[in-house]
N, C-alpha and C. Protein backbone atom coordinates (compact mmCIF):
# COMPACT_ATOMS: atom_id res chain seq x y z
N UNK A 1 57.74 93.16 191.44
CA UNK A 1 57.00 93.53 190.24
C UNK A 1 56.73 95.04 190.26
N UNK A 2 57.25 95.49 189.44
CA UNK A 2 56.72 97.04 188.96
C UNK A 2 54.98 97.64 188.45
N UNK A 3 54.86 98.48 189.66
CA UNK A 3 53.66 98.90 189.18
C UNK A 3 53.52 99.85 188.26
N UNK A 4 53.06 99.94 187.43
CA UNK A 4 52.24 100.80 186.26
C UNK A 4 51.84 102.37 186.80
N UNK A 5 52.12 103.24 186.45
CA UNK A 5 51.37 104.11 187.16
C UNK A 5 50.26 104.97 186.40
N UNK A 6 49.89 105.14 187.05
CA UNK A 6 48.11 105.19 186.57
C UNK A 6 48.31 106.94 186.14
N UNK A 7 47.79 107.10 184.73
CA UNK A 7 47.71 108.79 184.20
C UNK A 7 47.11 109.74 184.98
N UNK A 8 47.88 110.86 184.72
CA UNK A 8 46.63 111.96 185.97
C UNK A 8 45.70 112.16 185.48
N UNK A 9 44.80 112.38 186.28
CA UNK A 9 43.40 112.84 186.01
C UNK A 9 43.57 113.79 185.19
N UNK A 10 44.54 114.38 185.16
CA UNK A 10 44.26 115.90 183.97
C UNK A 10 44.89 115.34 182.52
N UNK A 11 45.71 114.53 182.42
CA UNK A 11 45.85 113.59 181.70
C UNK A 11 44.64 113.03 180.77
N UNK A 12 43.86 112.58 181.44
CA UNK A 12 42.40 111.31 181.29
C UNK A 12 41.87 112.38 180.67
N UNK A 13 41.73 113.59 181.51
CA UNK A 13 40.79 114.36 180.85
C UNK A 13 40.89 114.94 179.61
N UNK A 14 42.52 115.19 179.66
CA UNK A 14 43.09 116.12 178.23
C UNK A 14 42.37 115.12 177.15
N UNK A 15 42.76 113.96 177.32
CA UNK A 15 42.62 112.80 176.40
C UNK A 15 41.15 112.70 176.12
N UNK A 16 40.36 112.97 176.84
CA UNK A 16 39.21 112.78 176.55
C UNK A 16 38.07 113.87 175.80
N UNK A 17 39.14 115.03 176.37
CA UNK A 17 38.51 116.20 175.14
C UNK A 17 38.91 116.06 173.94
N UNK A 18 40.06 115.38 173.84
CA UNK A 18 40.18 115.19 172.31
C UNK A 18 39.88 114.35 171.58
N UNK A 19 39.47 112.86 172.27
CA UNK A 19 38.82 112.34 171.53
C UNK A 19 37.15 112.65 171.13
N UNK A 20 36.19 113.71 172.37
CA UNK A 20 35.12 113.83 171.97
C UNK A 20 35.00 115.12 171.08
N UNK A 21 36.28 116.12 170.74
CA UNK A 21 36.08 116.77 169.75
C UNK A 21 36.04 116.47 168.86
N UNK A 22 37.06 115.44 168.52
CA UNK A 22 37.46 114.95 167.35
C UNK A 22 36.46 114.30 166.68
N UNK A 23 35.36 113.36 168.00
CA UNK A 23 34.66 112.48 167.06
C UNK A 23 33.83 113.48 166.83
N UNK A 24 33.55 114.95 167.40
CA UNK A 24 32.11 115.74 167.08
C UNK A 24 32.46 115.94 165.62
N UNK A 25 33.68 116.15 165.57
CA UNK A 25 34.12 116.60 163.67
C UNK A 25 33.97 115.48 163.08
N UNK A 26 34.75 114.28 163.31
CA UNK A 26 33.96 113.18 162.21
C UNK A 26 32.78 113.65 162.34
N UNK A 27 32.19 113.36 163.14
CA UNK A 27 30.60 113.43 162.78
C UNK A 27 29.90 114.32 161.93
N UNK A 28 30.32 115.42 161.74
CA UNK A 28 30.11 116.76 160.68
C UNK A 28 30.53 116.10 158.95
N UNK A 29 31.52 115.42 159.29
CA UNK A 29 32.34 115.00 157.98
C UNK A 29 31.64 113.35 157.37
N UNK A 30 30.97 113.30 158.11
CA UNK A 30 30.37 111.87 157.94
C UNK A 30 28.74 112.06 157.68
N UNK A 31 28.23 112.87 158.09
CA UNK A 31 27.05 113.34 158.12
C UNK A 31 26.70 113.91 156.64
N UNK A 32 27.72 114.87 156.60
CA UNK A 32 27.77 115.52 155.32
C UNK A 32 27.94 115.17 153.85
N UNK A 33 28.73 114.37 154.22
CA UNK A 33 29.43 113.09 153.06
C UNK A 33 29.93 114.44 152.03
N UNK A 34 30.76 115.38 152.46
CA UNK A 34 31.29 116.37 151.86
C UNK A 34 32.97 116.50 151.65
N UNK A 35 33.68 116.57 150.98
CA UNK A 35 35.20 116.49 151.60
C UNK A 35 36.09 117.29 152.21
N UNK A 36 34.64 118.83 152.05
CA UNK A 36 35.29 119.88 153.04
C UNK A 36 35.26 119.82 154.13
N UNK A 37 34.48 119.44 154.39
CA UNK A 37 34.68 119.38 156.22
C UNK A 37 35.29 118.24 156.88
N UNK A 38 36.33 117.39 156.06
CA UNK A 38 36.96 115.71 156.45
C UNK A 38 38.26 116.95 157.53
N UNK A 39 38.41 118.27 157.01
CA UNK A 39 39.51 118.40 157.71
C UNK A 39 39.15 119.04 159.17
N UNK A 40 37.93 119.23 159.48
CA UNK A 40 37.27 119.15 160.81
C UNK A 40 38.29 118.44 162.41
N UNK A 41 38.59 117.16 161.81
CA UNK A 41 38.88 116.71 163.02
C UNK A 41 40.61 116.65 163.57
N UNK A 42 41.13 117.12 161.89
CA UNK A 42 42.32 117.43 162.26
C UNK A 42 42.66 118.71 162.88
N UNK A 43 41.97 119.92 162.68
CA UNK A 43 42.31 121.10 163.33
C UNK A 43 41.95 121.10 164.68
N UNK A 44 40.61 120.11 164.97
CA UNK A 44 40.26 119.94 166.17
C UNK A 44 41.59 119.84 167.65
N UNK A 45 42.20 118.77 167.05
CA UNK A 45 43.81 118.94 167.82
C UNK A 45 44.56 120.13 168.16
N UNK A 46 44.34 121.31 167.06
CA UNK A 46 45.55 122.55 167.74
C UNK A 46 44.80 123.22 168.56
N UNK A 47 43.45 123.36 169.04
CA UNK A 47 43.12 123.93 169.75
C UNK A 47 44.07 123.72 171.20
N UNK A 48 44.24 125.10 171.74
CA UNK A 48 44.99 124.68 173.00
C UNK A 48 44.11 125.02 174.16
N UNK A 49 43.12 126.00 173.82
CA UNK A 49 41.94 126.51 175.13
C UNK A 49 41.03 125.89 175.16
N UNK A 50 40.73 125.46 176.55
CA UNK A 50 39.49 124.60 176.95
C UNK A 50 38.12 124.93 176.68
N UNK A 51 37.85 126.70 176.90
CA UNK A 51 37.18 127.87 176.78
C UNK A 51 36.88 127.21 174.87
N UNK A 52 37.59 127.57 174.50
CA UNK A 52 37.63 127.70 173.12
C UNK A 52 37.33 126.27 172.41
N UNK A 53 37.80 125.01 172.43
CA UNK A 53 37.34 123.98 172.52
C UNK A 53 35.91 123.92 172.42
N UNK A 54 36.00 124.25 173.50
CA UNK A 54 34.03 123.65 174.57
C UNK A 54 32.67 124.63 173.24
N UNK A 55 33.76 126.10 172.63
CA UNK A 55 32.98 126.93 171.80
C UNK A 55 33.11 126.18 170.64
N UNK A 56 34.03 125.32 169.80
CA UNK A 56 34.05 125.09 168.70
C UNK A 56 33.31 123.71 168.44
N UNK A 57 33.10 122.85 169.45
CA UNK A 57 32.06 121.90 169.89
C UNK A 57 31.28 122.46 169.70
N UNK A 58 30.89 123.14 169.93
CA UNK A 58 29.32 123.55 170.16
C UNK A 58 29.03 124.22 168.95
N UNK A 59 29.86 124.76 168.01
CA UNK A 59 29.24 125.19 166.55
C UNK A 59 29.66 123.83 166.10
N UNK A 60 30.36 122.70 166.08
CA UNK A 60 30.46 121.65 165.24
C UNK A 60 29.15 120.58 165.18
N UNK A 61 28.65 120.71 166.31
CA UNK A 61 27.00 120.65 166.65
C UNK A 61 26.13 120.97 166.00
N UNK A 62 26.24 122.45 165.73
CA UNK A 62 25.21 123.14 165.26
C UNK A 62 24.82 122.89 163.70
N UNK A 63 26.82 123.06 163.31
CA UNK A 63 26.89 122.58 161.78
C UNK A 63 26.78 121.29 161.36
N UNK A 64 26.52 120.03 162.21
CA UNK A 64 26.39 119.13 161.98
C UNK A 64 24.82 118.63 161.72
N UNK A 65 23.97 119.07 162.23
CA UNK A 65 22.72 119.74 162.26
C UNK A 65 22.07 120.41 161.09
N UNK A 66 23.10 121.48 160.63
CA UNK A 66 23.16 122.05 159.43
C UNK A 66 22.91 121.47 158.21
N UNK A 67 24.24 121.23 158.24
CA UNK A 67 24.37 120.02 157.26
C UNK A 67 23.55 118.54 156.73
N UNK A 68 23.46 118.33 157.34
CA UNK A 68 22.62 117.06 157.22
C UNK A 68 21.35 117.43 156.89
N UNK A 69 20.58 118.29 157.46
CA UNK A 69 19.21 118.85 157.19
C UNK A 69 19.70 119.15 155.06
N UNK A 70 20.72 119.51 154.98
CA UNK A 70 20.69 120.75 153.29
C UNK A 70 21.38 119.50 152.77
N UNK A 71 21.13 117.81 152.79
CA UNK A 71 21.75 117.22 152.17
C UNK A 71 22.54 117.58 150.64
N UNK A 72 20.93 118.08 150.12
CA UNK A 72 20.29 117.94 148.75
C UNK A 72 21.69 119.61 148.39
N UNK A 73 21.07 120.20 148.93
CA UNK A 73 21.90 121.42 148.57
C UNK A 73 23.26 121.35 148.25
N UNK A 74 24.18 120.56 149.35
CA UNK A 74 25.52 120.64 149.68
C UNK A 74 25.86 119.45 147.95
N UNK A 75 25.27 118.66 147.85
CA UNK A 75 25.68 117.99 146.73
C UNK A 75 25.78 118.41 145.61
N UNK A 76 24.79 119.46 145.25
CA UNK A 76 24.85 121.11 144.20
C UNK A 76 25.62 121.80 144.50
N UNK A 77 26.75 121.90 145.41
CA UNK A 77 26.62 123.41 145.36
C UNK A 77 28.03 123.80 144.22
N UNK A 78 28.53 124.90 143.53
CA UNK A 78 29.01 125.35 143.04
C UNK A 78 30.39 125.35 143.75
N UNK A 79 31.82 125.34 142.43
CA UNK A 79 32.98 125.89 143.21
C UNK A 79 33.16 126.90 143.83
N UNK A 80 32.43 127.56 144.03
CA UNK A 80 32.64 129.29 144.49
C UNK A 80 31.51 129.12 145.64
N UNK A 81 30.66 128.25 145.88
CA UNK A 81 30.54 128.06 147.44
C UNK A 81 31.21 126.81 148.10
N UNK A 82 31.68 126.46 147.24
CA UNK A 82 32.76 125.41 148.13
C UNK A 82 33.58 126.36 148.51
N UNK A 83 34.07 127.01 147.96
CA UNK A 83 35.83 127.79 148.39
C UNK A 83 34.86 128.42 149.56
N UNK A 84 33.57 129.08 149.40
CA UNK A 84 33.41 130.47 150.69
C UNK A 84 32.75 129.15 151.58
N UNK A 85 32.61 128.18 151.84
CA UNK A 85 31.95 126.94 152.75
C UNK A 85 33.37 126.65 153.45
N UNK A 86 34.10 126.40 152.63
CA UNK A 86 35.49 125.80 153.13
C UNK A 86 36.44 126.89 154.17
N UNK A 87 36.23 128.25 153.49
CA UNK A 87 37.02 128.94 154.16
C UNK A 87 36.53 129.45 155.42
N UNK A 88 34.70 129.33 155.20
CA UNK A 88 34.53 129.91 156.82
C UNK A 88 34.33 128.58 157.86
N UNK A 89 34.74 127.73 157.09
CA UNK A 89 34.75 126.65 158.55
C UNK A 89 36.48 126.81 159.18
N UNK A 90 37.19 127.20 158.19
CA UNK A 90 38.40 127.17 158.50
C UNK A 90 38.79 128.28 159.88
N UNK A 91 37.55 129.67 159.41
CA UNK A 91 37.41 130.71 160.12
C UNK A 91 36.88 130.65 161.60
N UNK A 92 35.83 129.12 161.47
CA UNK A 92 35.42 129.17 163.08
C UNK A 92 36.73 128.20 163.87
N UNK A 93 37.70 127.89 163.56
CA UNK A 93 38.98 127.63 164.21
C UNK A 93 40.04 128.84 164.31
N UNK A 94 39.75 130.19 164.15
CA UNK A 94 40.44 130.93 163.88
C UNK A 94 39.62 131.99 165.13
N UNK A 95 38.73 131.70 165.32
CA UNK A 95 37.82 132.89 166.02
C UNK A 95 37.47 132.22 167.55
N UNK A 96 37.57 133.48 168.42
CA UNK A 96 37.40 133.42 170.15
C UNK A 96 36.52 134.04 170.26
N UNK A 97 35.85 134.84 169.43
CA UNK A 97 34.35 135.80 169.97
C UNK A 97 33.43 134.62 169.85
N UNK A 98 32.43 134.26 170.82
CA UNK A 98 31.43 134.08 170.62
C UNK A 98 30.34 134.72 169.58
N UNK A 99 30.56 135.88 169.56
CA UNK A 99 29.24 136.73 168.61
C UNK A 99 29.83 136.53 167.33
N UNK A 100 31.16 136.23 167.02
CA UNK A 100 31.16 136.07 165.61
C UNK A 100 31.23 134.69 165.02
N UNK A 101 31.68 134.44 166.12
CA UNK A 101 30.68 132.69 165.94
C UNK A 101 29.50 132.43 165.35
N UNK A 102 28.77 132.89 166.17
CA UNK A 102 26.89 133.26 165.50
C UNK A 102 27.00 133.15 163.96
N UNK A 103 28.06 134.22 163.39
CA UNK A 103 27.80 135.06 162.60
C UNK A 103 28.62 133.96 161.26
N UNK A 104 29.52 133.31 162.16
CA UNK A 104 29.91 132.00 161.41
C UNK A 104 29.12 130.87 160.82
N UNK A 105 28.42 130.84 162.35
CA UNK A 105 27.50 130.13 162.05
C UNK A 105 26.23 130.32 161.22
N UNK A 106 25.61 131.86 160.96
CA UNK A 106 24.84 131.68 159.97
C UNK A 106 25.14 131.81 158.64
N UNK A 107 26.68 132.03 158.49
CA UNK A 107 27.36 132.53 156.87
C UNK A 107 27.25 131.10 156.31
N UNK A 108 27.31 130.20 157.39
CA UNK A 108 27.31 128.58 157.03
C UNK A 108 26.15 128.23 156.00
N UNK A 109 24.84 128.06 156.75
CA UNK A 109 23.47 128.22 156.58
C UNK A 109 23.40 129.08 155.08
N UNK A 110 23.58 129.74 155.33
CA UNK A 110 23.44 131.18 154.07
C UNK A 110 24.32 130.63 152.87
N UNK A 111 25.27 130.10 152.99
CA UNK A 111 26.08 129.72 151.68
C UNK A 111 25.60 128.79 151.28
N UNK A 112 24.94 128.26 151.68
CA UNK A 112 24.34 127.16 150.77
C UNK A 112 23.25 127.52 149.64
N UNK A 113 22.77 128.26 150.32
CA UNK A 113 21.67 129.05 148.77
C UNK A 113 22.05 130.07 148.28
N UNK A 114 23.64 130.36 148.43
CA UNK A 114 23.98 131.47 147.10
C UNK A 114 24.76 130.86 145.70
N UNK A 115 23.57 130.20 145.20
CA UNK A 115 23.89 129.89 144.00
C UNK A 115 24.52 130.07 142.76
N UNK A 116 24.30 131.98 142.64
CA UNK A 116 24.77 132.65 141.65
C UNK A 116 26.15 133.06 142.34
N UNK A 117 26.78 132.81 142.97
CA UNK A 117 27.78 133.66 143.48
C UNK A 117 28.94 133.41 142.76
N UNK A 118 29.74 134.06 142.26
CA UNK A 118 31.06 133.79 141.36
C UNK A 118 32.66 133.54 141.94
N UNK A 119 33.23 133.05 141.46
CA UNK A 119 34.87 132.56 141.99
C UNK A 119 35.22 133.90 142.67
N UNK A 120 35.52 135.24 141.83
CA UNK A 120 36.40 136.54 142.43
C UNK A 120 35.67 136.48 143.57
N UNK A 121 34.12 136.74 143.79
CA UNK A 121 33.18 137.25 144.85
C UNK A 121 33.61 136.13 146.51
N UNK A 122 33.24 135.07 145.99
CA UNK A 122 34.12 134.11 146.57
C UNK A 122 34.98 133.85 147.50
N UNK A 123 36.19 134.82 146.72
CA UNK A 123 37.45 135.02 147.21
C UNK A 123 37.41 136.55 148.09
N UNK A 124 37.03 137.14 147.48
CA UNK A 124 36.66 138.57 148.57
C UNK A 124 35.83 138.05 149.83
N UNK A 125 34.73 137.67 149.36
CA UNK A 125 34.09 136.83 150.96
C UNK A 125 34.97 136.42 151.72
N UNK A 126 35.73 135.33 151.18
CA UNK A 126 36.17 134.47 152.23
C UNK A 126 37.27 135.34 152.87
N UNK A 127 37.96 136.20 152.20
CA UNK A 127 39.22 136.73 152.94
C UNK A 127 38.37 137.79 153.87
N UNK A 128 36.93 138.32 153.76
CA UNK A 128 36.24 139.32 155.19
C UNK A 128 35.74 138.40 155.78
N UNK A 129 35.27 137.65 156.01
CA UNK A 129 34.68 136.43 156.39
C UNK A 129 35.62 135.84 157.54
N UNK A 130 36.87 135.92 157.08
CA UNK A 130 38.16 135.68 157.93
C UNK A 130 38.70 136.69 158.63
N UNK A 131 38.80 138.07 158.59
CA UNK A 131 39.06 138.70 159.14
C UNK A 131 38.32 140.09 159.97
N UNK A 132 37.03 140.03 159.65
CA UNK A 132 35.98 141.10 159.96
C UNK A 132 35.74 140.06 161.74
N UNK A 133 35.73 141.34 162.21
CA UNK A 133 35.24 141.68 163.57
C UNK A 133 34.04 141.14 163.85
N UNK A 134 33.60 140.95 165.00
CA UNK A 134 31.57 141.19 165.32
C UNK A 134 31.51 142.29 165.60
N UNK A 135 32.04 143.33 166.07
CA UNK A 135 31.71 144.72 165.91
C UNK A 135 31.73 145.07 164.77
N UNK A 136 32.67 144.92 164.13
CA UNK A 136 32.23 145.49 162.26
C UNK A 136 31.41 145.05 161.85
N UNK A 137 31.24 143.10 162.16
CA UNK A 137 29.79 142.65 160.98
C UNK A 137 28.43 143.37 162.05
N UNK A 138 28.38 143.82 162.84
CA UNK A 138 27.23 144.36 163.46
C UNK A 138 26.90 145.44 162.68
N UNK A 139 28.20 146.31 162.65
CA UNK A 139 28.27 147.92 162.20
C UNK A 139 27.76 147.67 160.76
N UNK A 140 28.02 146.76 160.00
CA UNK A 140 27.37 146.96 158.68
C UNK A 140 25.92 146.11 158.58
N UNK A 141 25.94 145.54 159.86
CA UNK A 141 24.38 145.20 159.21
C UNK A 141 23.24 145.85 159.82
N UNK A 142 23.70 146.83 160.96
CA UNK A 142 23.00 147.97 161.64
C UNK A 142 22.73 149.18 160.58
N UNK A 143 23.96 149.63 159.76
CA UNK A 143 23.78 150.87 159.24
C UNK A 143 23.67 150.43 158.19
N UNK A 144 23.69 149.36 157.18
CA UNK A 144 23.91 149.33 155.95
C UNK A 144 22.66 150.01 155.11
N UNK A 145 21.99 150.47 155.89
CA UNK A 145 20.55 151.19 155.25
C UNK A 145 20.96 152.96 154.92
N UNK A 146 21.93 153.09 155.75
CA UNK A 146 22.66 154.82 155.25
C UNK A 146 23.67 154.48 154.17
N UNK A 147 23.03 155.92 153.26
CA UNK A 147 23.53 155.92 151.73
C UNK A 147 25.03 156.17 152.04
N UNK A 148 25.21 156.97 152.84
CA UNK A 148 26.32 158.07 153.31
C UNK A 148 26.89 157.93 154.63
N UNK A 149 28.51 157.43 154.84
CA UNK A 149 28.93 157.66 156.19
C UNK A 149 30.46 158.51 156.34
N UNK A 150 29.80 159.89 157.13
CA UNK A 150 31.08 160.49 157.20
C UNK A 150 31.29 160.60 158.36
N UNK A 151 33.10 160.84 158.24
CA UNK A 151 33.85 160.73 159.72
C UNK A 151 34.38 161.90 160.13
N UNK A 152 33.65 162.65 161.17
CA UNK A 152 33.66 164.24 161.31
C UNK A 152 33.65 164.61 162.73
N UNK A 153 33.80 165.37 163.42
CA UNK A 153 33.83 165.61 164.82
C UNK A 153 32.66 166.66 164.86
N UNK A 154 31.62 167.29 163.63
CA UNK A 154 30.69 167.85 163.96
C UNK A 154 30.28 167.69 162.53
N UNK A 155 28.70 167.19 163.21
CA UNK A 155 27.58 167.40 162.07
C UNK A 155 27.13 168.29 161.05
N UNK A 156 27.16 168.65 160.10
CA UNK A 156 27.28 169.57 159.78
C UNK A 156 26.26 169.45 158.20
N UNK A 157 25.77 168.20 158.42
CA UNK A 157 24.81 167.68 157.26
C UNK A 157 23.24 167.47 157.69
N UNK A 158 22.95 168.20 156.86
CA UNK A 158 20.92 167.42 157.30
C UNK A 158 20.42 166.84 155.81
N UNK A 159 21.38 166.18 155.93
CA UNK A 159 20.89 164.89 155.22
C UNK A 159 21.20 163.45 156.10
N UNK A 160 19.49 163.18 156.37
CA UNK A 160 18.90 162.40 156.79
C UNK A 160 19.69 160.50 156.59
N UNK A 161 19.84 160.35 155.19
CA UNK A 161 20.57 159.28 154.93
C UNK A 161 21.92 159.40 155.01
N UNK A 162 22.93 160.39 155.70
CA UNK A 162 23.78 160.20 156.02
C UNK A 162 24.28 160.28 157.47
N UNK A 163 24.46 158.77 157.96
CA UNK A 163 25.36 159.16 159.30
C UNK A 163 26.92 159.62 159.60
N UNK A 164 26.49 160.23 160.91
CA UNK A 164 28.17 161.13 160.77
C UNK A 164 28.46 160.66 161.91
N UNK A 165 30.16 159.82 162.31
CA UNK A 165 30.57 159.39 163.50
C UNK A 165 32.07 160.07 163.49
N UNK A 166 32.65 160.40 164.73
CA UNK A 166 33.46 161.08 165.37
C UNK A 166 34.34 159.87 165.10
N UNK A 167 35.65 160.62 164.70
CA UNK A 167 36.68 159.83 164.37
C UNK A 167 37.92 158.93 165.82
N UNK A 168 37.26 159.80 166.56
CA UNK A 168 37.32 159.56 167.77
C UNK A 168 36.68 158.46 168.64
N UNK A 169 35.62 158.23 167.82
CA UNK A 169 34.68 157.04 168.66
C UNK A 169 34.85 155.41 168.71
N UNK A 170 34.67 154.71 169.44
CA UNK A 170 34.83 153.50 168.34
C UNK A 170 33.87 152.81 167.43
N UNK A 171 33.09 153.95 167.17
CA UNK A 171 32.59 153.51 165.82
C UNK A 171 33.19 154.20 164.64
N UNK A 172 34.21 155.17 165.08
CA UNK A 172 35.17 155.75 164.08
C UNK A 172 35.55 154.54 163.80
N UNK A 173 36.45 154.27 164.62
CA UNK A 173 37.50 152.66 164.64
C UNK A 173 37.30 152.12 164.11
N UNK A 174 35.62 151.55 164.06
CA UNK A 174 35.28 150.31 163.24
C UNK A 174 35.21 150.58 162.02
N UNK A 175 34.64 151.86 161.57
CA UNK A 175 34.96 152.38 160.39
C UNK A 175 36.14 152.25 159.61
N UNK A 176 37.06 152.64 160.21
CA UNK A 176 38.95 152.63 159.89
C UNK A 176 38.71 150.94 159.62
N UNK A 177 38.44 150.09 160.36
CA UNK A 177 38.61 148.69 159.76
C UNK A 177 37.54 148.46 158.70
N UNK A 178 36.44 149.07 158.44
CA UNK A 178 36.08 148.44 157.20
C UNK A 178 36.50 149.15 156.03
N UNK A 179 37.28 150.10 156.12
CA UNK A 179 37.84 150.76 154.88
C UNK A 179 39.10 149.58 154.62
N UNK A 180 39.65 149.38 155.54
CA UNK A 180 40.53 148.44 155.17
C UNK A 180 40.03 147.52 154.60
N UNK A 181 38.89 146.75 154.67
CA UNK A 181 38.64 145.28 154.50
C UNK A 181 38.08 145.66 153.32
N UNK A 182 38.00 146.91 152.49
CA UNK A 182 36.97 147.18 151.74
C UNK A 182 35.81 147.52 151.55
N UNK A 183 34.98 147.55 152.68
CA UNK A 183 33.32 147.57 152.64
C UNK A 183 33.15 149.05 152.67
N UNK A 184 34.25 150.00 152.77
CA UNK A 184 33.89 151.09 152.51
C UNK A 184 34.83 151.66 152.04
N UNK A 185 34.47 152.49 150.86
CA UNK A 185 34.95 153.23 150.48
C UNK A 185 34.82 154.91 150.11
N UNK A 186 35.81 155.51 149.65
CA UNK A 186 35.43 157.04 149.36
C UNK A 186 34.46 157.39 148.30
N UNK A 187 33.95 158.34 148.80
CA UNK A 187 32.69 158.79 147.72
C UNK A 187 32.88 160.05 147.66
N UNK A 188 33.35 160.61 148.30
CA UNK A 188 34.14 162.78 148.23
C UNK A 188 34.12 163.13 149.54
N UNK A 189 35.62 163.83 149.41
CA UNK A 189 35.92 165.02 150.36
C UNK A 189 35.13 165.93 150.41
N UNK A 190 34.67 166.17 151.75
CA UNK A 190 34.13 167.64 151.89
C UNK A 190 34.67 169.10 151.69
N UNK A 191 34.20 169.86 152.01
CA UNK A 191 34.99 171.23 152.06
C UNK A 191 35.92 171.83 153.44
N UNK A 192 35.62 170.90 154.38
CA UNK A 192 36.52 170.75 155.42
C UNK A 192 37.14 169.34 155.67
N UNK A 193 37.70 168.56 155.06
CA UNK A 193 38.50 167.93 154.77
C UNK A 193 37.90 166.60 154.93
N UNK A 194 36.77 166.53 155.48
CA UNK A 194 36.24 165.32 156.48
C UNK A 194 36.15 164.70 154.91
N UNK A 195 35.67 162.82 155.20
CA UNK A 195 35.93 161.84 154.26
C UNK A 195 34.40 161.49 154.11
N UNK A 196 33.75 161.53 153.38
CA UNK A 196 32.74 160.75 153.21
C UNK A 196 32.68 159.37 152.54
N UNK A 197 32.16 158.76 153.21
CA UNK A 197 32.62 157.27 152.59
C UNK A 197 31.00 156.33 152.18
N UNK A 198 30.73 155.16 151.43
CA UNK A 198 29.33 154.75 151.11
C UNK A 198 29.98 153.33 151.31
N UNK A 199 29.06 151.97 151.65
CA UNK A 199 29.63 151.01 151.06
C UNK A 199 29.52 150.29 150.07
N UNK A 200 30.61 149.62 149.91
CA UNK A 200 31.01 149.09 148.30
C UNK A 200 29.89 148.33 148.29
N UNK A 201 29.71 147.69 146.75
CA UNK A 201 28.80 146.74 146.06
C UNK A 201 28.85 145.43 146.64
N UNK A 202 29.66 144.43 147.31
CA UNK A 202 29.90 143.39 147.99
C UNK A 202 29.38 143.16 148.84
N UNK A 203 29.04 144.68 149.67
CA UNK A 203 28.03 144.55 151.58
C UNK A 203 26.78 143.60 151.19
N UNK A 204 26.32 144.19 149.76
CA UNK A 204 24.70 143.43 149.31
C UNK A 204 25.08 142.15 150.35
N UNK A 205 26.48 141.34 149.59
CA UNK A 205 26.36 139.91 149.49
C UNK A 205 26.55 139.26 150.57
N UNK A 206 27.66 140.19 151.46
CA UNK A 206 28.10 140.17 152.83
C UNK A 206 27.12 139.93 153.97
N UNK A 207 25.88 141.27 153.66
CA UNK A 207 25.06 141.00 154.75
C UNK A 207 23.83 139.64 154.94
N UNK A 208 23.83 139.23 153.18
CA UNK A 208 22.94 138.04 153.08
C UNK A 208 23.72 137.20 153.69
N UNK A 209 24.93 136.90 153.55
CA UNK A 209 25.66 136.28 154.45
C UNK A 209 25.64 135.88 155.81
N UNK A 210 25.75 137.08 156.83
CA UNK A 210 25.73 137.46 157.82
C UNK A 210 24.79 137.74 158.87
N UNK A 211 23.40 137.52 157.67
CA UNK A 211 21.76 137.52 158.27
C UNK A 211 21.82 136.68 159.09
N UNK A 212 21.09 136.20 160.43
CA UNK A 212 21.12 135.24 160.83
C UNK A 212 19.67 134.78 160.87
């Protein structure tokens, strides 16, 4: 008679993280009685890091928690926080920082009471939402109180509401990425070439977002 041979332990185990991720996402999707988050337990599967796993558990927790508490809310809410609800859950399967996790996690929370928010706005969210840094969402919710940010290798302003960072720094850097993403833009060249930049009208909505 042929014996059976028994799965490896790393086997048992693989198997067993995936079934307790999986059921943590039903549980988000069942809790919620929402149909955005039904796709929770299928992405749960491509995760390939254990590290990363063990992190997305642990916000599926949090949002499960979430959720259930804002019954009343989530059954209101508007197409244009469905699309920015939908896309940043999509975002905490997309993200390895812990800190922007957080930051996932409170855009979660926060979308539920932006009521007035419109389809375009929406769609701009969700695409920074997806691709902004935790060093950038820090950088704008640290400075977003300066009128004025220029990128200069010497100060050369005493004006008080404007900060000036070295293009050189990496808060230059982070700068260079939020011009890309939009959150900043030009407001005038100086007389030595340097860029002064302010941020756009969207940060308002970004940082209510991003409050935690």
């Amino acid at each position: 008679m042929t014996k059976r041979s028994l799965p490896s332990p790393s086997g048992v185990e693989r198997a067993a993280d995936s079934v307790l991720t999986e059921g943590a996402a039903t549980l988000v999707a069942a809790l919620s009685g929402n149909p955005l988050v039904a796709l929770l337990p299928v992405l749960t599967n491509a995760l390939a890091s254990g590290r990363q796993k063990a992190r997305v558990e642990a916000t599926i927790e949090e949002l499960t928690a979430e959720l259930d508490a804002q019954r009343v809310l989530l059954r209101n809410i508007t197409d244009a926080q469905y699309k920015l609800l939908n896309e940043t859950i999509l975002a905490i399967f997309q993200t390895t920082d812990p800190r922007k996790l957080e930051y996932l996690r409170a855009a979660v929370r926060n979308e539920l009471a932006m009521t007035n928010l419109v389809p375009q706005e929406a769609t701009f969210l969700s695409r920074i939402i997806r691709d902004i840094s935790a060093d950038e969402a820090a950088f704008v919710v640290e400075n977003f109180s300066h009128r004025e940010i220029q990128i200069a290798d010497i100060d050369l302003s005493d004006q008080p509401s404007r900060l000036v960072i070295s293009p050189a720094s990496k808060e230059g850097l982070i700068a260079s990425g939020l011009v890309a993403l939009g959150l900043l833009v030009s407001e005038a060249i100086t007389w030595n070439g340097s860029n002064i930049l302010r941020f756009s009208d969207i940060v308002a909505k970004l940082i209510v977002l991003l409050r935690k």
